[in-house]
C-alpha atoms as a PDB file:
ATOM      1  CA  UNK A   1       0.000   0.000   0.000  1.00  0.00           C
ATOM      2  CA  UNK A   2       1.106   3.558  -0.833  1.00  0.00           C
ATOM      3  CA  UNK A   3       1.623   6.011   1.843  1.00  0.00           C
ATOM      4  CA  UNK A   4       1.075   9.692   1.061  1.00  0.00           C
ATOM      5  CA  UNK A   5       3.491  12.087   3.122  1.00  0.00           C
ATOM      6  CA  UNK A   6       3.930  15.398   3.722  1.00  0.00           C
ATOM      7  CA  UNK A   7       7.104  16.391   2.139  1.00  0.00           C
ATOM      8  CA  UNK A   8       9.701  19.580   2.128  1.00  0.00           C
ATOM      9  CA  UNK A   9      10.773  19.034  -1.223  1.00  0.00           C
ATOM     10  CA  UNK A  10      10.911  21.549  -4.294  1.00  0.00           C
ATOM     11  CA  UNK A  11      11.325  21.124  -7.197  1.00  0.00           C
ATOM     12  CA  UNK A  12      11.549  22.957 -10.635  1.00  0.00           C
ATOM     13  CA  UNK A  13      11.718  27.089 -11.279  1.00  0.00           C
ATOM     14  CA  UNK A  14      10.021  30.174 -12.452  1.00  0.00           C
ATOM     15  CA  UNK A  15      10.779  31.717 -16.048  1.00  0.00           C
ATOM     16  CA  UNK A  16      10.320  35.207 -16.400  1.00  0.00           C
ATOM     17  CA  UNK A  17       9.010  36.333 -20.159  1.00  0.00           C
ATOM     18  CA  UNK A  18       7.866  39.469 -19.235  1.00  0.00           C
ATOM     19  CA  UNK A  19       8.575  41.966 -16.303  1.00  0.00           C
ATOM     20  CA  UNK A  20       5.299  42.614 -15.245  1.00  0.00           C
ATOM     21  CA  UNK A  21       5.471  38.877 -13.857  1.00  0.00           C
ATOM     22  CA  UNK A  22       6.825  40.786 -10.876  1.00  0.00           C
ATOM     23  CA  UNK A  23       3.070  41.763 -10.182  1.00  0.00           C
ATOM     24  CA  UNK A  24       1.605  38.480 -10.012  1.00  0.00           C
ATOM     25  CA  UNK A  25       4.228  35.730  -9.053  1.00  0.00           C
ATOM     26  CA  UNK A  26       8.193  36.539  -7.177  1.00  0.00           C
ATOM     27  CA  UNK A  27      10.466  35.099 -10.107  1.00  0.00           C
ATOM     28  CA  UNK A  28      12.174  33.179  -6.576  1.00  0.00           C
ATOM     29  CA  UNK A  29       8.832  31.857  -5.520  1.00  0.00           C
ATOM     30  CA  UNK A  30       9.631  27.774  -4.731  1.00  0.00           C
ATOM     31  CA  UNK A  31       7.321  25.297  -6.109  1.00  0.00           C
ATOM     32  CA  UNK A  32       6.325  22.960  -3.138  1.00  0.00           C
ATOM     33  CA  UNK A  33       5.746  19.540  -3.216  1.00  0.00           C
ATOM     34  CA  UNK A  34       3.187  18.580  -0.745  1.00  0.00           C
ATOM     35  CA  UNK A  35       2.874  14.969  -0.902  1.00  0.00           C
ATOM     36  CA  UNK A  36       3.815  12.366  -3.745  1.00  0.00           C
ATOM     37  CA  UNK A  37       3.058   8.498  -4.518  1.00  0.00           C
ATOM     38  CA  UNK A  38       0.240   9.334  -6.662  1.00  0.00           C
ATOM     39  CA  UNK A  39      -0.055   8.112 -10.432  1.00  0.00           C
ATOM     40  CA  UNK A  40      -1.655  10.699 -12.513  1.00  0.00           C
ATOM     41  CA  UNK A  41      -3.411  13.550 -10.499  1.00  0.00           C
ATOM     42  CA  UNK A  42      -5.659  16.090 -11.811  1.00  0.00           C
ATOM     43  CA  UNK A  43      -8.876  18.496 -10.807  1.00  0.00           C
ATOM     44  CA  UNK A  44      -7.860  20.410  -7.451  1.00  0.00           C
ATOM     45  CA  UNK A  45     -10.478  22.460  -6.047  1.00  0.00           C
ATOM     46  CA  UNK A  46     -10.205  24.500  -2.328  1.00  0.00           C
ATOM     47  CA  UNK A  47     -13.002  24.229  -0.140  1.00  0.00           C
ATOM     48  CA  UNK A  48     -13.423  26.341   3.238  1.00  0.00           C
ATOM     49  CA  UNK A  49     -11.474  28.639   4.703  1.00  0.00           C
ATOM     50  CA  UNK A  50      -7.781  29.886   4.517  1.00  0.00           C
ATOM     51  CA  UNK A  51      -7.201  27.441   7.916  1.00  0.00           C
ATOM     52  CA  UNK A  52     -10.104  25.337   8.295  1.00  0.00           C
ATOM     53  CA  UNK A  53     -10.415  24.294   4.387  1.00  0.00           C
ATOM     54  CA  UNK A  54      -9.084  21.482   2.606  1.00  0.00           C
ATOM     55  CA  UNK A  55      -8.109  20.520  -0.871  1.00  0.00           C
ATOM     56  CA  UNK A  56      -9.394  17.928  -3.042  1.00  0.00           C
ATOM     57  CA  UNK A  57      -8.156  16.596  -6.408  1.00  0.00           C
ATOM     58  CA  UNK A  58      -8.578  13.604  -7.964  1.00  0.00           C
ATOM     59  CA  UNK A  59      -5.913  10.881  -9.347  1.00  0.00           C
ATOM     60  CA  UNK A  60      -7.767   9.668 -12.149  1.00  0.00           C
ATOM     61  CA  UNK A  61      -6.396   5.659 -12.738  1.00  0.00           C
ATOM     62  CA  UNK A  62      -7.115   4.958  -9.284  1.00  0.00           C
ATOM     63  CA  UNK A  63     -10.463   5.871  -9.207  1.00  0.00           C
ATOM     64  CA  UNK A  64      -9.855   8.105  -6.508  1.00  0.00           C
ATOM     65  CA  UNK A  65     -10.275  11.565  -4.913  1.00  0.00           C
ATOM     66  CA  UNK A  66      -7.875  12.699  -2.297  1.00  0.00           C
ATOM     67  CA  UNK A  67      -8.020  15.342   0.437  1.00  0.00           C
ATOM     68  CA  UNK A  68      -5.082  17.313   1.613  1.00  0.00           C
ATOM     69  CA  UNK A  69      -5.155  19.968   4.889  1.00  0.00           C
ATOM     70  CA  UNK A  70      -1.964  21.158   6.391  1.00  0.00           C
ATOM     71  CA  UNK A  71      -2.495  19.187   9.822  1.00  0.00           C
ATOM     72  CA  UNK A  72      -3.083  15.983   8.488  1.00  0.00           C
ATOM     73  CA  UNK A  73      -1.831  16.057   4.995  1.00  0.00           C
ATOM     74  CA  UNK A  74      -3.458  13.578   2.537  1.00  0.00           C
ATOM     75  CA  UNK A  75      -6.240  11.305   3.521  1.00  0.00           C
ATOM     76  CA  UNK A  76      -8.650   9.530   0.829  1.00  0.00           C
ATOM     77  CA  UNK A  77     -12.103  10.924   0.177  1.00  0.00           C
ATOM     78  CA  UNK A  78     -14.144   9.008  -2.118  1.00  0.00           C
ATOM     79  CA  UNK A  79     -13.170   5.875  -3.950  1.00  0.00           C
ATOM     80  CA  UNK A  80     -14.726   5.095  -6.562  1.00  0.00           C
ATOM     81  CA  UNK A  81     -15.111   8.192  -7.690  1.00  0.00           C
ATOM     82  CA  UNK A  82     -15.964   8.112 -11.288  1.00  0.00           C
ATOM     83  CA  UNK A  83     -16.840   4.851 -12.621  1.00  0.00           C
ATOM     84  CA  UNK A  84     -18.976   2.351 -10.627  1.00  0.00           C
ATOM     85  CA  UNK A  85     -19.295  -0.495 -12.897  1.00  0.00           C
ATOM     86  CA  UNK A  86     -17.722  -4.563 -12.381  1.00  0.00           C
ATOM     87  CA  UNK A  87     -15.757  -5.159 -15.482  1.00  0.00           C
ATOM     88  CA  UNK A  88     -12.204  -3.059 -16.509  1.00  0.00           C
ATOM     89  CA  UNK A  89     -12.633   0.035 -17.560  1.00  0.00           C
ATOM     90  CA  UNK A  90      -9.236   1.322 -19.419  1.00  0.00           C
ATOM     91  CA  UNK A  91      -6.800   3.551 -17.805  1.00  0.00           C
ATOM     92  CA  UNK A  92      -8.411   6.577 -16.422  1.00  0.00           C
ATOM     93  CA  UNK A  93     -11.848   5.628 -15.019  1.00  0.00           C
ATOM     94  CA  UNK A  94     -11.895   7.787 -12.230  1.00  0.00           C
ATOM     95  CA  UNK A  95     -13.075  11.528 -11.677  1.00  0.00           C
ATOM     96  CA  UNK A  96     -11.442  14.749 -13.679  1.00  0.00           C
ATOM     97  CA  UNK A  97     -12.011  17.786 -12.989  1.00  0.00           C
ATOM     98  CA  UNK A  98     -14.036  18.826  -9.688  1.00  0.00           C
ATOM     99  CA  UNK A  99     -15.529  22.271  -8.863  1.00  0.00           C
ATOM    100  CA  UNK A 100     -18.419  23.446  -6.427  1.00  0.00           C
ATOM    101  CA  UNK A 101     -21.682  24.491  -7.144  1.00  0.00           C
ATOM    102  CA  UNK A 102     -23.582  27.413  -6.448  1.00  0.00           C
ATOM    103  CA  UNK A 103     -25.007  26.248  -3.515  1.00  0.00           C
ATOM    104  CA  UNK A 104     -21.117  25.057  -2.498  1.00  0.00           C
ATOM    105  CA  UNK A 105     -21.684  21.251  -3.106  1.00  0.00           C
ATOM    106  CA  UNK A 106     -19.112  19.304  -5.096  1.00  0.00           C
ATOM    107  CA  UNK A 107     -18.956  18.593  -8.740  1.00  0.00           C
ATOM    108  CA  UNK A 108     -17.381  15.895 -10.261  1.00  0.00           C
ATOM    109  CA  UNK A 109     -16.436  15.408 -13.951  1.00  0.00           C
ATOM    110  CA  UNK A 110     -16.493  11.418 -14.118  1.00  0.00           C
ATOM    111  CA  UNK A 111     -14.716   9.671 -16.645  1.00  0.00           C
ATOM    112  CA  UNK A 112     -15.724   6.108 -16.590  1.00  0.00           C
ATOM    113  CA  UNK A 113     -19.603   6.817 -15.677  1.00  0.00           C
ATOM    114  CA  UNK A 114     -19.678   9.466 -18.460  1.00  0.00           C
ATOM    115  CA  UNK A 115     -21.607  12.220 -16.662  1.00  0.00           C
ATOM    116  CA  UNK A 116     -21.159  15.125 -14.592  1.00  0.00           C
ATOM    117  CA  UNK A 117     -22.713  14.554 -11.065  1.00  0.00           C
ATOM    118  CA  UNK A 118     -22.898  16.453  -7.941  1.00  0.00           C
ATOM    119  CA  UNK A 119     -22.044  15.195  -4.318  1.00  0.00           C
ATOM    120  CA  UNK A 120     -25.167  15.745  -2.262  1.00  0.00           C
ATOM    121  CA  UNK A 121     -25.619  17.017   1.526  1.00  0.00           C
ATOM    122  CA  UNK A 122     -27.226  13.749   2.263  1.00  0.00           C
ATOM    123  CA  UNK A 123     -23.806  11.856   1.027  1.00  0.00           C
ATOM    124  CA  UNK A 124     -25.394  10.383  -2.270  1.00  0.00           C
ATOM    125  CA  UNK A 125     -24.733  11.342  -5.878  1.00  0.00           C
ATOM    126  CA  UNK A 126     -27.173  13.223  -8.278  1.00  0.00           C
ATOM    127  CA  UNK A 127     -26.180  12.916 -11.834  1.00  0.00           C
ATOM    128  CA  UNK A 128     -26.809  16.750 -13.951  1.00  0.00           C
ATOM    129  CA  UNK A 129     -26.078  15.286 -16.998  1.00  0.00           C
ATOM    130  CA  UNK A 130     -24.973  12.032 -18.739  1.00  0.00           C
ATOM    131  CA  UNK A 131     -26.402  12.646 -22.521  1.00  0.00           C
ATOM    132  CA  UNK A 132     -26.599  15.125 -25.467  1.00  0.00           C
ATOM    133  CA  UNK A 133     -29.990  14.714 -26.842  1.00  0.00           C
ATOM    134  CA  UNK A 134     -30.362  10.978 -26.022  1.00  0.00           C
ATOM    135  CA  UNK A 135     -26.991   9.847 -27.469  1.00  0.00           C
ATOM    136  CA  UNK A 136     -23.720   9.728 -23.835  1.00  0.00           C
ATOM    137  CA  UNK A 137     -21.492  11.751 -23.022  1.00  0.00           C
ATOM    138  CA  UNK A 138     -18.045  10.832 -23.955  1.00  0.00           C
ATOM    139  CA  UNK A 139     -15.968  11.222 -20.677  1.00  0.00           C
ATOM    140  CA  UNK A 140     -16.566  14.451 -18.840  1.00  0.00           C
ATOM    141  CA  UNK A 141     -13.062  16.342 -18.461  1.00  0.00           C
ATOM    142  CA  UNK A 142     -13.382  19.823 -16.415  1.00  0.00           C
ATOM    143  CA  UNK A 143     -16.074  22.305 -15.795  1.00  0.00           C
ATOM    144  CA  UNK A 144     -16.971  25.517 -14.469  1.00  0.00           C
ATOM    145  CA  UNK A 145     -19.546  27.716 -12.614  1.00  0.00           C
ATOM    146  CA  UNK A 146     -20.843  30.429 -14.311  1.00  0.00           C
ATOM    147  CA  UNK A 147     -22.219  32.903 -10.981  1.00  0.00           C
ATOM    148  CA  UNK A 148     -25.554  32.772 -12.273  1.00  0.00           C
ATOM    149  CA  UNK A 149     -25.058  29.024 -11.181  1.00  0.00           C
ATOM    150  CA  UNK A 150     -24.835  27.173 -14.625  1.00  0.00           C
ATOM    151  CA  UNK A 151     -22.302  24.523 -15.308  1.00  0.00           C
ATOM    152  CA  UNK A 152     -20.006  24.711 -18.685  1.00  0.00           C
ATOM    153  CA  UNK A 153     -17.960  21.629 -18.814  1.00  0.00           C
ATOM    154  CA  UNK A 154     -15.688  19.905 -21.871  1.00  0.00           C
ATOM    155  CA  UNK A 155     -16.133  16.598 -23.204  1.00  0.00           C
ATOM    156  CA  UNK A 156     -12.891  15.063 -24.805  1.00  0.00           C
ATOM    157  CA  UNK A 157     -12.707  11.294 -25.412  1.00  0.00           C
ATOM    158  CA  UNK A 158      -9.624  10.647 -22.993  1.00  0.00           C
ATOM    159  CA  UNK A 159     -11.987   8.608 -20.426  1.00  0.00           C
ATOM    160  CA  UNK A 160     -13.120   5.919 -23.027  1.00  0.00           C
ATOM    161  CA  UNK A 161     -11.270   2.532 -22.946  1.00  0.00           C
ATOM    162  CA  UNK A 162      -9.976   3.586 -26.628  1.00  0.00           C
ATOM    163  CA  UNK A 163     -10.437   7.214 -26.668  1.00  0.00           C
ATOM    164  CA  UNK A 164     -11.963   7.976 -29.727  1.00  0.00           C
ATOM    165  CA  UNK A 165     -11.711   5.174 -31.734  1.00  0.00           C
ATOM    166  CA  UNK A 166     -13.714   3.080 -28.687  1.00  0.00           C
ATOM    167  CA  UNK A 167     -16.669   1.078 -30.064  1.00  0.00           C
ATOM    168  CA  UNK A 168     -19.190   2.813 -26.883  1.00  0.00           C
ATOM    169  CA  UNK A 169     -18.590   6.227 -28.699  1.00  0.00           C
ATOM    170  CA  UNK A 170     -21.749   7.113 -29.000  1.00  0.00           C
ATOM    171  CA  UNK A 171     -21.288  11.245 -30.438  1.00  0.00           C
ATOM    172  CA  UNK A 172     -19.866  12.576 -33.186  1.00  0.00           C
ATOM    173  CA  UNK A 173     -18.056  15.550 -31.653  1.00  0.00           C
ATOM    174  CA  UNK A 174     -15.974  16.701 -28.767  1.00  0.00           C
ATOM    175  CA  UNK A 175     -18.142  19.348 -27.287  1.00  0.00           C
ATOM    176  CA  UNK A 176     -17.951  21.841 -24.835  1.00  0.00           C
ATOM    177  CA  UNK A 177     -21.340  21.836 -23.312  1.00  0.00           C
ATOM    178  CA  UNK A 178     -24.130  23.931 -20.527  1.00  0.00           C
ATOM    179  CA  UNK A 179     -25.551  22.749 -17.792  1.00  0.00           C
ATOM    180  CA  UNK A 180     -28.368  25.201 -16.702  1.00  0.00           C
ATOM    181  CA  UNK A 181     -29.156  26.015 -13.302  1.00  0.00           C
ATOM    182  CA  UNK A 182     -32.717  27.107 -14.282  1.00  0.00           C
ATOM    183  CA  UNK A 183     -34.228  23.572 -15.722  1.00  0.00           C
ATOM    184  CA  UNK A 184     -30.788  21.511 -16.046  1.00  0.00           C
ATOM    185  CA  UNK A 185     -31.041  21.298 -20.059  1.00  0.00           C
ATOM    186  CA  UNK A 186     -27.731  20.503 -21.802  1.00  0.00           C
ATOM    187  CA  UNK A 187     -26.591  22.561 -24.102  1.00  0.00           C
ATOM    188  CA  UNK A 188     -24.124  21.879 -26.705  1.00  0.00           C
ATOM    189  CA  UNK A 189     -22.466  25.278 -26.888  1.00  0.00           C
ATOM    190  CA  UNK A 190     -19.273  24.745 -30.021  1.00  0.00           C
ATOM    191  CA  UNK A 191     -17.356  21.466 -31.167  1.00  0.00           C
ATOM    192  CA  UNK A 192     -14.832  23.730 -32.823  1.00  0.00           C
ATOM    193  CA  UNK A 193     -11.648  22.365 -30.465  1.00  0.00           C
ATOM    194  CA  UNK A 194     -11.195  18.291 -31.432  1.00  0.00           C
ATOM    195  CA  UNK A 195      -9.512  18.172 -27.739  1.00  0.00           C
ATOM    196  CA  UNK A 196     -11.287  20.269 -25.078  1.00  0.00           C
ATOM    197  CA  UNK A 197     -10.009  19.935 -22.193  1.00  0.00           C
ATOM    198  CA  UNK A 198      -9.210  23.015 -19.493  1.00  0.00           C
ATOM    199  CA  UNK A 199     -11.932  25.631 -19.142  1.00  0.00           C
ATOM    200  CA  UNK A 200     -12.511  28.994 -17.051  1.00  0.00           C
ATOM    201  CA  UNK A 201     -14.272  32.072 -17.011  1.00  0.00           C
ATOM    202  CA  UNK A 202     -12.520  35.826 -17.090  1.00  0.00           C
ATOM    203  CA  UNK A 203     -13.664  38.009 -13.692  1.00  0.00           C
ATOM    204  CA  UNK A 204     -16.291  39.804 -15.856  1.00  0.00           C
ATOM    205  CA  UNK A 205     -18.099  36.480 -17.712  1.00  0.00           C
ATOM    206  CA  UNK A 206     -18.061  38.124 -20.983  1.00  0.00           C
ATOM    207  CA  UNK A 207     -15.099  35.053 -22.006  1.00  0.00           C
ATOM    208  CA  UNK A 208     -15.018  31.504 -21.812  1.00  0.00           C
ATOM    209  CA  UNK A 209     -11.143  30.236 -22.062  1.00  0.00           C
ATOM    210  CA  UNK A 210     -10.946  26.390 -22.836  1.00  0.00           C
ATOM    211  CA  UNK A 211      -7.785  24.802 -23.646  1.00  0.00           C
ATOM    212  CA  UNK A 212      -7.479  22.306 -26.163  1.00  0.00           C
ATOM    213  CA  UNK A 213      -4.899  19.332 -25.217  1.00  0.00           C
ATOM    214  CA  UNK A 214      -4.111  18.783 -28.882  1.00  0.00           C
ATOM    215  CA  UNK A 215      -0.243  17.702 -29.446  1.00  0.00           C
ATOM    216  CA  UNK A 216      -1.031  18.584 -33.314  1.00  0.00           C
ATOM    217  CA  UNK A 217      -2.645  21.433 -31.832  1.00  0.00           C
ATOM    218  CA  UNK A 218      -1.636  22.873 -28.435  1.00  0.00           C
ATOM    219  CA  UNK A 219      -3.425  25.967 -28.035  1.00  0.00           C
ATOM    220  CA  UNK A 220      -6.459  27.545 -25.945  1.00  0.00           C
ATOM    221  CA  UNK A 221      -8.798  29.579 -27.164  1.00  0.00           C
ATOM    222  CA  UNK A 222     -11.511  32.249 -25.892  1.00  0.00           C
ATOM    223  CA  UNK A 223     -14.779  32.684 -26.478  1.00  0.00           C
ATOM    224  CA  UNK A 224     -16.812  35.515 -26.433  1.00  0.00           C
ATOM    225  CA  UNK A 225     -20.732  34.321 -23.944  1.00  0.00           C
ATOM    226  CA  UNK A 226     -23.154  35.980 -25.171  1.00  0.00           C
ATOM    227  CA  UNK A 227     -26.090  37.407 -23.204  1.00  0.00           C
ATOM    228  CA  UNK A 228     -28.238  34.297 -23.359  1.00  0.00           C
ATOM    229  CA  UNK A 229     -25.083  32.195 -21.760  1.00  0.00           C
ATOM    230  CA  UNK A 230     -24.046  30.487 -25.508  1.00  0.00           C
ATOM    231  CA  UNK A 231     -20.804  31.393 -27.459  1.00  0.00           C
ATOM    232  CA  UNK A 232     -19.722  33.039 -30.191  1.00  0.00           C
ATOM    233  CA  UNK A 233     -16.965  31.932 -32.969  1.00  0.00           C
ATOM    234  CA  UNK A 234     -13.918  31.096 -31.091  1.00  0.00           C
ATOM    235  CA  UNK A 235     -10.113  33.329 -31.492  1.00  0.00           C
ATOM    236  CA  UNK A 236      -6.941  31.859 -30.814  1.00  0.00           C
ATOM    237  CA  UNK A 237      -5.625  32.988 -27.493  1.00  0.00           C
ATOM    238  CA  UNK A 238      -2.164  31.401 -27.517  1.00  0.00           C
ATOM    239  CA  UNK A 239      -0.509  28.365 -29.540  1.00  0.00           C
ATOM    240  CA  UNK A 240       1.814  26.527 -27.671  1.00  0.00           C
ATOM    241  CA  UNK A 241       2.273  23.494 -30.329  1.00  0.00           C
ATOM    242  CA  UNK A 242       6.061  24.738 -31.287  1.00  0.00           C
ATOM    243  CA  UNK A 243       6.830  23.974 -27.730  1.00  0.00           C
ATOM    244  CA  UNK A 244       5.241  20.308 -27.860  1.00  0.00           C
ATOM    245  CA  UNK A 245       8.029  17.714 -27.333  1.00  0.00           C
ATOM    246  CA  UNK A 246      10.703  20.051 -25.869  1.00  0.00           C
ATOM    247  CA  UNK A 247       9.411  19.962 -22.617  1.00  0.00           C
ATOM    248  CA  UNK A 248       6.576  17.812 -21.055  1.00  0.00           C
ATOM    249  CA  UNK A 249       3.021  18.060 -21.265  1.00  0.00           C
ATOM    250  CA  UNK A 250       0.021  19.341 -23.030  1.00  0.00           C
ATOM    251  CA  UNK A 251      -2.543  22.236 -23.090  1.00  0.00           C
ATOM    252  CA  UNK A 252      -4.619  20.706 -19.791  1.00  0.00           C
ATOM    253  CA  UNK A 253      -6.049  22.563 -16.415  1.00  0.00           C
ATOM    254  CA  UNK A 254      -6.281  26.132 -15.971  1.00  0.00           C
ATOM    255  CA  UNK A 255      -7.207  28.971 -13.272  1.00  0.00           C
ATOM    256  CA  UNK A 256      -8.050  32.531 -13.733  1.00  0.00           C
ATOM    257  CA  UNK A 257      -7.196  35.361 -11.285  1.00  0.00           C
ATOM    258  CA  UNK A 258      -8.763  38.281 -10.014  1.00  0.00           C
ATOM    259  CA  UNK A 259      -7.122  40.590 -12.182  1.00  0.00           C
ATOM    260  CA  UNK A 260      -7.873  38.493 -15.260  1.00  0.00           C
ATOM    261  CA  UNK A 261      -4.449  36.124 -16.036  1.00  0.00           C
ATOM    262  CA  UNK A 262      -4.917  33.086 -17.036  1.00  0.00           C
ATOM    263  CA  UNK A 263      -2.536  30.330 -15.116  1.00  0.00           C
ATOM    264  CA  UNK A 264      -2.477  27.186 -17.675  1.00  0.00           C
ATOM    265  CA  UNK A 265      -0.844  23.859 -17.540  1.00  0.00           C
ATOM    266  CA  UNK A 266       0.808  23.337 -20.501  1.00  0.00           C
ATOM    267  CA  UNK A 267       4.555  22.376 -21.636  1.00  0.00           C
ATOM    268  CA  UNK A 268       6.849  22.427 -19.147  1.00  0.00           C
ATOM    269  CA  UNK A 269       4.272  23.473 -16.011  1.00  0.00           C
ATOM    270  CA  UNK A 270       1.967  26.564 -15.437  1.00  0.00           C
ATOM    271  CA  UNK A 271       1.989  29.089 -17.729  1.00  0.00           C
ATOM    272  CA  UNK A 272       0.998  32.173 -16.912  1.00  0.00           C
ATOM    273  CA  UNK A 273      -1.157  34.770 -19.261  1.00  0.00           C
ATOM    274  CA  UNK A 274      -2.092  38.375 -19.358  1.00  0.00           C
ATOM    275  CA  UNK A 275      -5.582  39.085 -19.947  1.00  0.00           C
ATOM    276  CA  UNK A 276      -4.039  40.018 -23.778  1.00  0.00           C
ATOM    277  CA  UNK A 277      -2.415  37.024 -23.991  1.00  0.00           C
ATOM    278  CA  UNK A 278       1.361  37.820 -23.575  1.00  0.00           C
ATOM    279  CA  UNK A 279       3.223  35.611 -22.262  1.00  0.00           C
ATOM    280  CA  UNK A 280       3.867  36.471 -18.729  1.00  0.00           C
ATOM    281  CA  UNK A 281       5.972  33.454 -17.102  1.00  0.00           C
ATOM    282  CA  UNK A 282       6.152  30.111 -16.766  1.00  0.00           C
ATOM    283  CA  UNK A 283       6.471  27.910 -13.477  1.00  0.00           C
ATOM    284  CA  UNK A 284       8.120  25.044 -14.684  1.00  0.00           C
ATOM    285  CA  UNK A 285       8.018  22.108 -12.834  1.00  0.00           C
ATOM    286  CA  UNK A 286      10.030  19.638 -15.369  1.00  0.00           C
ATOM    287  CA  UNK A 287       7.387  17.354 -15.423  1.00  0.00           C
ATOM    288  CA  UNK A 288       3.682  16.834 -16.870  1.00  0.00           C
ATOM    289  CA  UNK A 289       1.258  19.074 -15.005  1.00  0.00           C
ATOM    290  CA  UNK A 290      -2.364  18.732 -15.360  1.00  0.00           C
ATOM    291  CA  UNK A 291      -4.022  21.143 -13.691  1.00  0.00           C
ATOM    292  CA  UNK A 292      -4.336  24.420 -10.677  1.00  0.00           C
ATOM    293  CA  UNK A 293      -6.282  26.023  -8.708  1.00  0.00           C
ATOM    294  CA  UNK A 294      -6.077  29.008  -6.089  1.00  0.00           C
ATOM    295  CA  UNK A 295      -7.301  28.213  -2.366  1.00  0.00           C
ATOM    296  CA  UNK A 296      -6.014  28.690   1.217  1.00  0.00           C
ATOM    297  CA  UNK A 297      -6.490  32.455   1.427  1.00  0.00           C
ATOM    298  CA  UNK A 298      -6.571  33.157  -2.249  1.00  0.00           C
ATOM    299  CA  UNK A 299      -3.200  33.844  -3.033  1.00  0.00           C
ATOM    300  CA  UNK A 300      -1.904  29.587  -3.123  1.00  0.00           C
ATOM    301  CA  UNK A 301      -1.790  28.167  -6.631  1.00  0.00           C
ATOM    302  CA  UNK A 302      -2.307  24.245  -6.069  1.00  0.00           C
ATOM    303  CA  UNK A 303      -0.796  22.293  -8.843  1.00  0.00           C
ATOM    304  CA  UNK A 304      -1.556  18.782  -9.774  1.00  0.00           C
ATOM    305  CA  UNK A 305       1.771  17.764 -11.422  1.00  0.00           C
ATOM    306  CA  UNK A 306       2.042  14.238 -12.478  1.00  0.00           C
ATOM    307  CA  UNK A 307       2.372  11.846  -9.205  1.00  0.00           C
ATOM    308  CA  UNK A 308       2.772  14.760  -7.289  1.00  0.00           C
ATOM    309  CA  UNK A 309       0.688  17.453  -5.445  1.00  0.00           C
ATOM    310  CA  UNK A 310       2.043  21.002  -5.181  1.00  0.00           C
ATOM    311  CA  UNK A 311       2.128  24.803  -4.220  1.00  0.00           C
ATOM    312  CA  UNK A 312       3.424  27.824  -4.828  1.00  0.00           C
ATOM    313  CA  UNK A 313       2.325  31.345  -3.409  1.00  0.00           C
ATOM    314  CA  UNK A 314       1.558  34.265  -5.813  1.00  0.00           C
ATOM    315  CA  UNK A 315       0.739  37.835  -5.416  1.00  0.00           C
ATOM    316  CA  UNK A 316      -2.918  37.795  -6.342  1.00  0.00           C
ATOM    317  CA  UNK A 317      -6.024  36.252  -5.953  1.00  0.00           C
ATOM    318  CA  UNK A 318      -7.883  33.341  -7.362  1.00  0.00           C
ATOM    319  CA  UNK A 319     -10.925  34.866  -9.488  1.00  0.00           C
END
């Protein structure tokens, strides 16, 4: 049996591309490793407060979601956690990406169940939505909440047993999709990216960001939401693709701050966005990182990074 520890290692370093890095991250900031042992983690989200919170993320091939505090360090939470059935289910069956709802209950992106679900208060799981107009989903990735308390979430094929050439396919596309708090309809909102994967909102709603975890194609994009909550034509917001192969990783997680940068996982670690899209910094961990997200008191990036679990403290908030 694996033990997770706490740990006082570091590891990697911060590139500066721009000065005005300075404002959001200290180019000597160190990249802590909290606890290791894991084999592919993903889909941290903070809940609570800066001391009495916790973190949660999920490692994906174990069918598993972990919690970490600083007093006790990692304990499991939920196993299974995204696929409930009795026959083998490929590689990464378990939960993605996890976010809370607007009433602050847990959502989890499930790979191997094909739906996104929500943890109830009572302890059991209520699924919000499994199919696109009768036909299911292909393996829920990561989501977001919109404040008005709808749920936009991608849907890559990277769950499936064969990804998209797997015989229980049962779309067409790889959509990114909404999840209405109103009547919980599914809406299918653009199948322009072919690998959706990371996705956020800017501080003022008016852009959807969703990275696209394309090695042929390594770029994220934003979207301008319309009034009625749907998208317009996508732009390119950065391509990373030249950088695919040099250093490790793909186009995957992402966070956005209160002044409006985007923090990405991508090639090499986090990289880190002005609202314009120059390239800011990277925090480059050296190995394949997945995914962040900003709890504690709001200014603590939590990094998924392979079989590790990390931190690093900026100088802003989390959106």
């Amino acid at each position: 049996m694996t033990t997770f520890g706490q740990s006082s290692r570091t590891l990697g370093k911060i590139e500066v591309m721009d000065t005005a890095l300075e404002k959001v991250l200290a180019k000597d900031a160190k990249i802590e490793v909290l606890a290791d042992g894991f084999t592919w983690t993903e889909g941290p989200v903070w809940i609570g407060s800066a001391k009495e919170g916790h973190l949660l993320f999920s490692d994906i091939p174990r069918n598993s979601i972990f919690k970490w505090t600083a007093s006790k360090g990692v304990e499991l939470f939920m196993n299974p956690s995204g696929y409930t059935g009795v026959t083998y289910y490929g590689l990464e069956p378990g939960s993605n990406g996890l976010l809370l709802d607007k009433d602050g209950n847990l959502v989890l992106c499930e790979h191997g169940d094909r739906r996104v679900s929500v943890l109830t208060p009572q302890g059991g799981k209520k699924t919000l939505a499994d199919n696109y107009q009768g036909k299911r989903l292909n393996s829920p990735n990561d989501g977001a909440l919109k404040s008005n308390g709808d749920i936009y979430f991608t849907d890559p094929p990277y769950g499936l047993p064969a990804r998209e050439n797997d015989p229980r396919r049962e779309l067409d596309h790889f959509g990114v999709y909404r999840i209405s708090k109103k009547d919980g309809s599914v809406t299918l909102l653009t199948t322009e990216l072919q690998r959706p994967n990371g996705i956020g909102f800017s501080p003022d709603e008016k852009t959807l960001y969703v990275a696209q975890s394309d090695p042929k194609k390594a770029i994220w994009m934003s979207f301008p939401i319309k009034d009625d909550g749907t998208l317009g034509p996508g732009k390119l917001f950065f391509d990373a693709t030249s950088e695919v192969g040099k250093m490790p990783g793909l186009p995957d997680g992402l966070s956005v701050d209160e002044k409006g940068n985007l923090w990405a996982s991508g090639p090499g670690g986090i990289w880190i966005f002005s609202p314009e899209a120059k390239l800011l910094g990277r925090i480059n961990t050296g190995e394949r990182t997945s995914n962040c997200a900003f709890g504690e008191d709001g200014t603590t990036l939590f990094m998924t990074v392979d079989h590790y679990l990390c931190r690093i403290k900026t100088k802003v908030r989390g959106k």
